[in-house]
Protein backbone atom coordinates (compact mmCIF):
# COMPACT_ATOMS: atom_id res chain seq x y z
CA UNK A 1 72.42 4.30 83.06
CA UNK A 2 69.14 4.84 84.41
CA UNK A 3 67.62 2.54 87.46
CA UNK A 4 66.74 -1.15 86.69
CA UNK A 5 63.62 -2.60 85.20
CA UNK A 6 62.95 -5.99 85.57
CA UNK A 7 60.28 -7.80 83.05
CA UNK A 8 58.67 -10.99 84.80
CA UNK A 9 55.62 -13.10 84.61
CA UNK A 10 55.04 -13.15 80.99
CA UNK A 11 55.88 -15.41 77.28
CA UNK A 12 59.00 -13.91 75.87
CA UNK A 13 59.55 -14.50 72.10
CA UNK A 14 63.07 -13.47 72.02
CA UNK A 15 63.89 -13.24 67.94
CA UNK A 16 64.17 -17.18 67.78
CA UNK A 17 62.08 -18.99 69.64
CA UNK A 18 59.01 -18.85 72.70
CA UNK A 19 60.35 -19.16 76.16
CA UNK A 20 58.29 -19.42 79.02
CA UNK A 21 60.90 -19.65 81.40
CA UNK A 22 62.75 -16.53 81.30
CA UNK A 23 62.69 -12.82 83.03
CA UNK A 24 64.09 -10.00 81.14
CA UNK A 25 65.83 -6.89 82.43
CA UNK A 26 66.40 -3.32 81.55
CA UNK A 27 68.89 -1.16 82.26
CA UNK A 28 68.40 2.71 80.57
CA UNK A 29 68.11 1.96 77.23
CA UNK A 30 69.15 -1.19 76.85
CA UNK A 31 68.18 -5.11 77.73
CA UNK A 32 70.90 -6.62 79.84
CA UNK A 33 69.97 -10.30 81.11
CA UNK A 34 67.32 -12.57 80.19
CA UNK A 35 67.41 -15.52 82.10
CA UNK A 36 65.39 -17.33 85.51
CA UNK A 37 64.95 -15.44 88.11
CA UNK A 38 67.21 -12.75 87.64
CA UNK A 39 68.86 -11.17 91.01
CA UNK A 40 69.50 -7.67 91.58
CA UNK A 41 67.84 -3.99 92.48
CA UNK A 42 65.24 -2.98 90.47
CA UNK A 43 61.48 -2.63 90.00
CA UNK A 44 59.64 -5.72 89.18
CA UNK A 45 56.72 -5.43 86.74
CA UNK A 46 54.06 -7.89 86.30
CA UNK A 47 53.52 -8.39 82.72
CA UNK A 48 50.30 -10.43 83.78
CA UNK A 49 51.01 -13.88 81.25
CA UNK A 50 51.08 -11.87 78.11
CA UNK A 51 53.04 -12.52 75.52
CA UNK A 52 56.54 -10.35 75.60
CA UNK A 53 57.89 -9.56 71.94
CA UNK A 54 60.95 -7.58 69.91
CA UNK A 55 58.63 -3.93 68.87
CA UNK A 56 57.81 -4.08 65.67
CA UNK A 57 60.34 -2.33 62.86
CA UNK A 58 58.29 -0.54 59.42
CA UNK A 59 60.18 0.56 56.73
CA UNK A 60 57.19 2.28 54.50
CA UNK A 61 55.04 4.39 57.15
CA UNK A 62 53.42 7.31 55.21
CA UNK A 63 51.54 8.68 57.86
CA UNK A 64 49.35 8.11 61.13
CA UNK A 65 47.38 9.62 63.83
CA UNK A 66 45.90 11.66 61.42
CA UNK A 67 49.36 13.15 60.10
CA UNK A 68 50.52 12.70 56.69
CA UNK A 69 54.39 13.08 55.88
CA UNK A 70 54.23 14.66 52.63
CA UNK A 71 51.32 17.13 53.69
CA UNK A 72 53.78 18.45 57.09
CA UNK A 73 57.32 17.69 56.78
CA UNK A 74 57.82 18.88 59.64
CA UNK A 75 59.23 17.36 63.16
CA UNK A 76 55.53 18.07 64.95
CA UNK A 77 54.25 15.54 61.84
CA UNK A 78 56.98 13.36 62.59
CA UNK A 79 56.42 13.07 66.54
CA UNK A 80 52.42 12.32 65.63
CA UNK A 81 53.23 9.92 63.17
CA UNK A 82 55.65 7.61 65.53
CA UNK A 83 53.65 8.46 68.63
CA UNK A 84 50.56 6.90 66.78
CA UNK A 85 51.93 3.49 65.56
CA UNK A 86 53.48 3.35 68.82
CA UNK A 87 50.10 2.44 70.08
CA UNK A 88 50.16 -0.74 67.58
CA UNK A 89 54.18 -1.93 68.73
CA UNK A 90 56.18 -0.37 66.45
CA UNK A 91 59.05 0.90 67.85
CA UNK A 92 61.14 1.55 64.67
CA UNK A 93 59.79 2.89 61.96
CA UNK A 94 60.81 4.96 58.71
CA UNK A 95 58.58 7.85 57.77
CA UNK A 96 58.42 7.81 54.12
CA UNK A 97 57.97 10.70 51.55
CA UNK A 98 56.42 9.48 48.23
CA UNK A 99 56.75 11.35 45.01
CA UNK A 100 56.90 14.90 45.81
CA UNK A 101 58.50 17.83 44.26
CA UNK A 102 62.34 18.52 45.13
CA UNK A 103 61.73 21.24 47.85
CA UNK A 104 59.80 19.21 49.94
CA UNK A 105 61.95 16.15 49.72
CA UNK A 106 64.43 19.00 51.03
CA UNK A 107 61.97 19.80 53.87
CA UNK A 108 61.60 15.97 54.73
CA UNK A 109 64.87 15.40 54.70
CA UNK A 110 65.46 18.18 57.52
CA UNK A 111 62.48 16.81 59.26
CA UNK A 112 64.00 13.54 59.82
CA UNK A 113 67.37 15.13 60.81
CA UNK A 114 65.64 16.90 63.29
CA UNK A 115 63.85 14.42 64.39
CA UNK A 116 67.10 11.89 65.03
CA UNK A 117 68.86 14.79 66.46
CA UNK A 118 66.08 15.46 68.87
CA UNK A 119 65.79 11.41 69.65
CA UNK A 120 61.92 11.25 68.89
CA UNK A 121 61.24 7.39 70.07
CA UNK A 122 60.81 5.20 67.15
CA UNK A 123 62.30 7.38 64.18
CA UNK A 124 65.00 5.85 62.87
CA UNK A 125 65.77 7.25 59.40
CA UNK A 126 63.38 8.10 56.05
CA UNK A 127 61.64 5.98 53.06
CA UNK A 128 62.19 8.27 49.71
CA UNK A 129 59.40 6.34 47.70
CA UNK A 130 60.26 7.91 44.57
CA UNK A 131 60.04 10.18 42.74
CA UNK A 132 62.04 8.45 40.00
CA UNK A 133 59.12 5.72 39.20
CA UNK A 134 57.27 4.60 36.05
CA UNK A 135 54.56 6.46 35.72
CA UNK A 136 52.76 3.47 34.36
CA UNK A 137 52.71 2.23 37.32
CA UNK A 138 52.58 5.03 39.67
CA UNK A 139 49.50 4.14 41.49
CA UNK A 140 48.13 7.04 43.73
CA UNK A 141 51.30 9.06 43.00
CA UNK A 142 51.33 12.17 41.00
CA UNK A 143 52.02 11.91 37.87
CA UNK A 144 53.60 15.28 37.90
CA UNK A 145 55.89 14.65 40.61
CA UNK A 146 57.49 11.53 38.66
CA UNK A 147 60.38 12.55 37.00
CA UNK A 148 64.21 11.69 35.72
CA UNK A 149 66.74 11.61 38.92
CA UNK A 150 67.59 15.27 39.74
CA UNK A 151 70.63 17.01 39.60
CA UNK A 152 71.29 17.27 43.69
CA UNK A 153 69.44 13.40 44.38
CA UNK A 154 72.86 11.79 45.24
CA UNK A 155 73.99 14.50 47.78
CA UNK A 156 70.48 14.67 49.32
CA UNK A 157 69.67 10.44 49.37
CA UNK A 158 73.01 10.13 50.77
CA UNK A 159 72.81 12.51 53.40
CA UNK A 160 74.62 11.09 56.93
CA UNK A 161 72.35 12.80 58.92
CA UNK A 162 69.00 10.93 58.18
CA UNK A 163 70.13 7.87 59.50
CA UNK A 164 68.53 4.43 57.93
CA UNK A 165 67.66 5.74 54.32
CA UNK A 166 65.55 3.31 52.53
CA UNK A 167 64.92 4.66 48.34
CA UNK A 168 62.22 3.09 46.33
CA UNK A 169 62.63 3.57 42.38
CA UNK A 170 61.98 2.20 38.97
CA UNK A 171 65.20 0.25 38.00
CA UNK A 172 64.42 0.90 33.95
CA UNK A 173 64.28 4.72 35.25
CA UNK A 174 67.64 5.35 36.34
CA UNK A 175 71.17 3.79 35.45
CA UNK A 176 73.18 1.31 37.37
CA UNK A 177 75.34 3.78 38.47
CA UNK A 178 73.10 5.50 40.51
CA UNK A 179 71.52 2.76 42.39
CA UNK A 180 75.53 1.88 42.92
CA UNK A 181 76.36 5.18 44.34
CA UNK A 182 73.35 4.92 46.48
CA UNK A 183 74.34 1.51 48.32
CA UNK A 184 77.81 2.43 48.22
CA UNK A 185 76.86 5.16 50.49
CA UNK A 186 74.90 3.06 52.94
CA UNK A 187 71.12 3.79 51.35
CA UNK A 188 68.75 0.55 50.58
CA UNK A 189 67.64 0.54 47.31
CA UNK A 190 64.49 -0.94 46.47
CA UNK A 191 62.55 -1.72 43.04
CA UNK A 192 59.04 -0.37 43.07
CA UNK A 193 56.07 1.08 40.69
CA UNK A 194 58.32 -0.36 37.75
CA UNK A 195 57.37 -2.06 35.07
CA UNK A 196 61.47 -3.23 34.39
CA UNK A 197 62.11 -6.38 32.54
CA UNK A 198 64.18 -9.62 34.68
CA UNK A 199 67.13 -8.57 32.62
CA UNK A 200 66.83 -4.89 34.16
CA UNK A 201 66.29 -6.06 37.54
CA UNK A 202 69.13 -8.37 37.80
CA UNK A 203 70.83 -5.65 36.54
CA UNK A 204 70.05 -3.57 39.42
CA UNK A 205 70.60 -6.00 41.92
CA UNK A 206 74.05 -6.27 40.51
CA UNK A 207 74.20 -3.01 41.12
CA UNK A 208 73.25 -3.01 44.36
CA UNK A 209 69.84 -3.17 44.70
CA UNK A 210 68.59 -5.18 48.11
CA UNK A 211 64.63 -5.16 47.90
CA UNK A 212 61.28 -4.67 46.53
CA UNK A 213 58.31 -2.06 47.49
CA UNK A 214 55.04 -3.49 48.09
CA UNK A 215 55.48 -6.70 45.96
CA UNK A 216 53.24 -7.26 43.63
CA UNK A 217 51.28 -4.03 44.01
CA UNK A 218 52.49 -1.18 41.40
CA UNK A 219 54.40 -4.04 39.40
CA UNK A 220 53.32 -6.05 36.37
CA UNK A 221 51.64 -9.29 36.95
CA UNK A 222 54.03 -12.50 36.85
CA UNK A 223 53.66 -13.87 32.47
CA UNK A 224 55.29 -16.71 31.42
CA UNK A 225 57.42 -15.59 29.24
CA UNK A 226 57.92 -11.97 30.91
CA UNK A 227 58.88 -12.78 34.61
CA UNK A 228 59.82 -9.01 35.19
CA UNK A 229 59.78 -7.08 38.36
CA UNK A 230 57.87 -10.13 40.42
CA UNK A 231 59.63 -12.98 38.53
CA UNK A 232 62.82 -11.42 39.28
CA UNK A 233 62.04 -10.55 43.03
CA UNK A 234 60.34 -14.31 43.56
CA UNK A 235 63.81 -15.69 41.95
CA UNK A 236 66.34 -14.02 44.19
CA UNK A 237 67.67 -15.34 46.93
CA UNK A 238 69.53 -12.18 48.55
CA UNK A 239 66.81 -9.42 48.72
CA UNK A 240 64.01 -8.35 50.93
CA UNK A 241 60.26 -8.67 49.75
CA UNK A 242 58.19 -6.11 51.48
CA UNK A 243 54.40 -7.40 52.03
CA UNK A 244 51.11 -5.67 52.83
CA UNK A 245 48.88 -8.06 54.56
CA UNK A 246 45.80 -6.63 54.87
CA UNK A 247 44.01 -8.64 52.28
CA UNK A 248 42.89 -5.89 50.02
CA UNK A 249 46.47 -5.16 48.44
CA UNK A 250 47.36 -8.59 47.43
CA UNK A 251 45.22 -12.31 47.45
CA UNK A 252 46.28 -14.56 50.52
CA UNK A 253 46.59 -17.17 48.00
CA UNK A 254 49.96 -15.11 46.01
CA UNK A 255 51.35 -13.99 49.63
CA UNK A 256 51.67 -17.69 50.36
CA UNK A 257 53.41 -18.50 47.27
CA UNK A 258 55.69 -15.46 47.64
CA UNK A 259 56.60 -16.95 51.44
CA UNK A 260 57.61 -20.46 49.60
CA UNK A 261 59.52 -18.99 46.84
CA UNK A 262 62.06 -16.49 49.05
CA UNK A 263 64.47 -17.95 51.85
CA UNK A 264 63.31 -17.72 55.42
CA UNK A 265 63.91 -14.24 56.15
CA UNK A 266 63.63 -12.03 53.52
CA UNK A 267 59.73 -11.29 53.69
CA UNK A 268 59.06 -8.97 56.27
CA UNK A 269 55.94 -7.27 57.08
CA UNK A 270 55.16 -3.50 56.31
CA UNK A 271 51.82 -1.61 56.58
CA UNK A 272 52.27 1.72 53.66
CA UNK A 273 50.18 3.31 56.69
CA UNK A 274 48.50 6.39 55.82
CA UNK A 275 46.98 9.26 58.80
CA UNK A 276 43.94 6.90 59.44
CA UNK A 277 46.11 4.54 61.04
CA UNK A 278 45.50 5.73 64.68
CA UNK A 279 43.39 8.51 63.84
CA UNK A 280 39.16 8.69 64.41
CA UNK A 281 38.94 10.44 60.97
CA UNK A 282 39.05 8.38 58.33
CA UNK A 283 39.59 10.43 55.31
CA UNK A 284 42.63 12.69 54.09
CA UNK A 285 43.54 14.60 51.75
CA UNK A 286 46.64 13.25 48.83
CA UNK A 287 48.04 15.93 46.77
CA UNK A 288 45.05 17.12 45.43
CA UNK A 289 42.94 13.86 45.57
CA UNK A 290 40.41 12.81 48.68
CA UNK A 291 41.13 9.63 49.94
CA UNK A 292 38.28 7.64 52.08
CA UNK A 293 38.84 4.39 54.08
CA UNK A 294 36.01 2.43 53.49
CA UNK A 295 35.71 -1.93 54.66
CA UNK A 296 39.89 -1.15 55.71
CA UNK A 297 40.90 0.42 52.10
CA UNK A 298 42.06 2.95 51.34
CA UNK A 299 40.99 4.24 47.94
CA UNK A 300 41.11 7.35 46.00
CA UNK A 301 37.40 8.88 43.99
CA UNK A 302 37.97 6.79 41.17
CA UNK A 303 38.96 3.48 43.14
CA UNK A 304 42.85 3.43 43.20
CA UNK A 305 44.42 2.33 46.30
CA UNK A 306 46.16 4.58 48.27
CA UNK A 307 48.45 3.43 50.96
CA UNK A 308 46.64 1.15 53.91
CA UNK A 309 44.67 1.15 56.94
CA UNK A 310 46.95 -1.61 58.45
CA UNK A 311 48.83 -1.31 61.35
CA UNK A 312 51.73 -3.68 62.47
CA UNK A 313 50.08 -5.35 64.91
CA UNK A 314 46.83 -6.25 62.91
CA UNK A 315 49.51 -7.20 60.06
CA UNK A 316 50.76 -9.99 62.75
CA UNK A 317 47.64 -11.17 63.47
CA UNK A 318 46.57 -11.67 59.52
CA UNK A 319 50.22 -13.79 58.93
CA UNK A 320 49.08 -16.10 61.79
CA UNK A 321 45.59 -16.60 60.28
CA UNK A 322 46.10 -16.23 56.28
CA UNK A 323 49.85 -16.94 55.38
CA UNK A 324 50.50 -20.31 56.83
CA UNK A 325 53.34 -19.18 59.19
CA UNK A 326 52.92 -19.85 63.09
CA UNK A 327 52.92 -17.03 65.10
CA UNK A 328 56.85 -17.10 65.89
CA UNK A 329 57.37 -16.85 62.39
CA UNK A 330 55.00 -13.94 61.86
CA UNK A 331 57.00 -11.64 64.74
CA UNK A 332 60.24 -12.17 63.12
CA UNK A 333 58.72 -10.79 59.82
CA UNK A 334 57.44 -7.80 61.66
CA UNK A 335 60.80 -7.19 63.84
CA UNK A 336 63.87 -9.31 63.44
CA UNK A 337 63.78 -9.21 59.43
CA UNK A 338 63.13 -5.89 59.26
CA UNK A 339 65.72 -4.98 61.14
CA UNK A 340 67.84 -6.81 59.29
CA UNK A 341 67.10 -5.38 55.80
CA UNK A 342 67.85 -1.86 57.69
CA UNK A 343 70.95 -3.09 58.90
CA UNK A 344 70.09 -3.29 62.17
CA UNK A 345 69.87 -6.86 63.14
CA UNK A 346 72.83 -6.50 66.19
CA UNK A 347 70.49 -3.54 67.66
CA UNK A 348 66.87 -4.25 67.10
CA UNK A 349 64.93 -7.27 66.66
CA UNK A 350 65.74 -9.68 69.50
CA UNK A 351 65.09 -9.85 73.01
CA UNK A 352 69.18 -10.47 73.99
CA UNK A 353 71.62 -9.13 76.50
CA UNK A 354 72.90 -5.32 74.45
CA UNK A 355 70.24 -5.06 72.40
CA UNK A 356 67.68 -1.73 72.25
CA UNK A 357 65.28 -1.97 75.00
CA UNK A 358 62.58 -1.60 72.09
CA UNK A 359 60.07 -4.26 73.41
CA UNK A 360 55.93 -4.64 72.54
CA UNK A 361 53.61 -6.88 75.57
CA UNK A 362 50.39 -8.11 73.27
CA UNK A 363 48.12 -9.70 74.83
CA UNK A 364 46.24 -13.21 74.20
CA UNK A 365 44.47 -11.87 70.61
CA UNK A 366 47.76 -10.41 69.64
CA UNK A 367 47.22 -6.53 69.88
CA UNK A 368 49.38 -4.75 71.37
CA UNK A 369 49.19 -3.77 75.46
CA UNK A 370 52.58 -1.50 75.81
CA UNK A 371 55.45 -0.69 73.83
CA UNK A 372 59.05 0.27 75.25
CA UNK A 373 61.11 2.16 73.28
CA UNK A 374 64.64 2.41 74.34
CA UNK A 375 63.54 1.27 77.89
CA UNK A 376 60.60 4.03 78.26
């Protein structure tokens, strides 16, 4: 265990509530006290007043830092990525591979491997978004990358080496069975770009199935007589609603409603980053489309939105303004709930004696000053 750190002078949110009355220290990777004036060796840092947080946990991060994941699959890609919404306090984060063809979900796959063997700070599994999707509703996807569930998908998804595996698909696209296998094995399964009836959806949460991609973008609108992939996600009470809240993907007004219909807890914040995130350039190349971030959108030649802009700290600061939660509220949808869809919710999330040393210091306008990610 490496020498002692000791956290003072600042607001802690520690996963529950706002204490101003508390130092925090680290030892190697890990936080072990939090209490008044803690005793002991160690350096003391100064945190200056500001406002001492869990680091922020995305499960949809398709690129940043001008690096997109499906473009380099690759472990340089990878460090770039992470390195790049570090800057923004996210300290876990799940690089994810939308609908591609099956060798370079294979290269992706070993990526990420690589990358957990090799401890780069912040990756902490992959985000297969597709390729089994509607192509109806595939949004900036290829259409010729959507397809039926291939032959070696089970092995691959399930793969123990790629740590947190999150799998976004079409629940009218594949049978039960295979969103069954998936959780059985430990993957989160998550309904996206569908355009599945309530009946299939229940179905698949049955099954397994613990969340939804993006909600409301890539889905059918909510009918009255057709509830379908929204109605069903809005009516749960068990799975996760992934949110975009950058205004352009979804009206404030629907996000609100969405944060009275689920439980406390099971809304959590995700950007869909893209390389512009962190990057001066802001236009990349998709597949074979040019995308161009224009007014914070990102938007293909003939207008379709394609991934986000957003970063996890700017996604705090837009829950605090447009969603009606208070600012405790919107960390724990950008760390401890998170975390908890992933699984993670004893490691990550909380400022408390044995958890990860994965910490963000924001200052008054709620942007992010330094990150620690397992105590560095």
């Amino acid at each position: 265990m490496g020498r002692a750190t000791l956290l003072h002078n600042a607001r802690v949110f520690d996963g529950e509530r706002m204490r101003d009355d508390v130092e925090v220290r680290l030892e190697g990777d890990r936080i072990t006290d939090v209490g008044a004036r803690i005793a002991g060796p160690g350096d003391r840092l100064d945190l200056g007043g500001g406002l001492l947080a869990p680091g922020f946990v995305d499960v949809q991060v398709n690129g940043g830092g001008g690096a997109l994941f499906n473009a380099a699959p690759d472990l340089d890609a990878l460090r770039c990525i992470a390195a790049a919404h570090r800057r923004f306090g996210t300290t876990t984060l799940l690089p994810t591979l939308i609908s591609d063809d099956w060798p370079a979900m294979q290269r992706a796959a070993d990526a990420v491997a690589e990358a957990l063997q090799a401890s780069v700070p912040g990756v902490r599994g992959i985000h297969f978004e597709g390729p089994y999707l509607n192509a109806a509703r595939r949004g900036a996807h290829s259409a010729t990358a959507i397809r039926a569930v291939d032959g070696n998908a089970e092995a691959l998804l399930t793969d123990r080496r790629l740590g947190r595996v999150v799998v976004t698909l079409a629940p009218e696209q594949v049978r039960a069975e295979f969103v069954s296998t998936l959780v059985q094995a430990g993957v989160r399964v998550c309904a996206g770009h569908s355009a599945a009836d309530y009946d299939a959806v229940k179905a698949a949460i049955s099954a397994g199935l613990s969340g939804f991609t993006h909600l409301f973008n890539a889905m059918p609108p909510l009918a009255g007589r057709a509830p379908g992939v929204l109605g069903a996600a809005l009516d749960d009470a068990g799975t996760w609603c992934g949110i975009i809240a950058d205004g352009h993907h979804v009206h404030w007004a629907n996000l609100r409603l969405a944060l009275r219909a689920k439980p406390p807890g099971k809304v959590m914040l995700v950007t869909d980053a893209m390389p512009s995130v962190g990057a001066d350039d802001k236009a990349f190349q998709l597949g074979t489309e040019t995308v161009r971030v224009e007014d914070g959108v990102c938007r293909t030649a003939d207008g379709t939105l394609a991934g986000s802009d957003l970063d996890m700290a700017t996604a705090v600061r837009n829950a605090v303004a447009e969603l009606d939660v208070g600012l405790e509220e919107a960390l724990r949808m950008a760390s401890r709930y998170p975390a908890e869809f992933l699984g993670l919710g004893g490691e990550i999330g909380r400022i408390a004696p044995g958890y990860a040393a994965d910490l963000v210091l924001l200052d008054d306008g709620l942007r992010a000053q330094k990150t620690w990610i397992a105590g560095a």
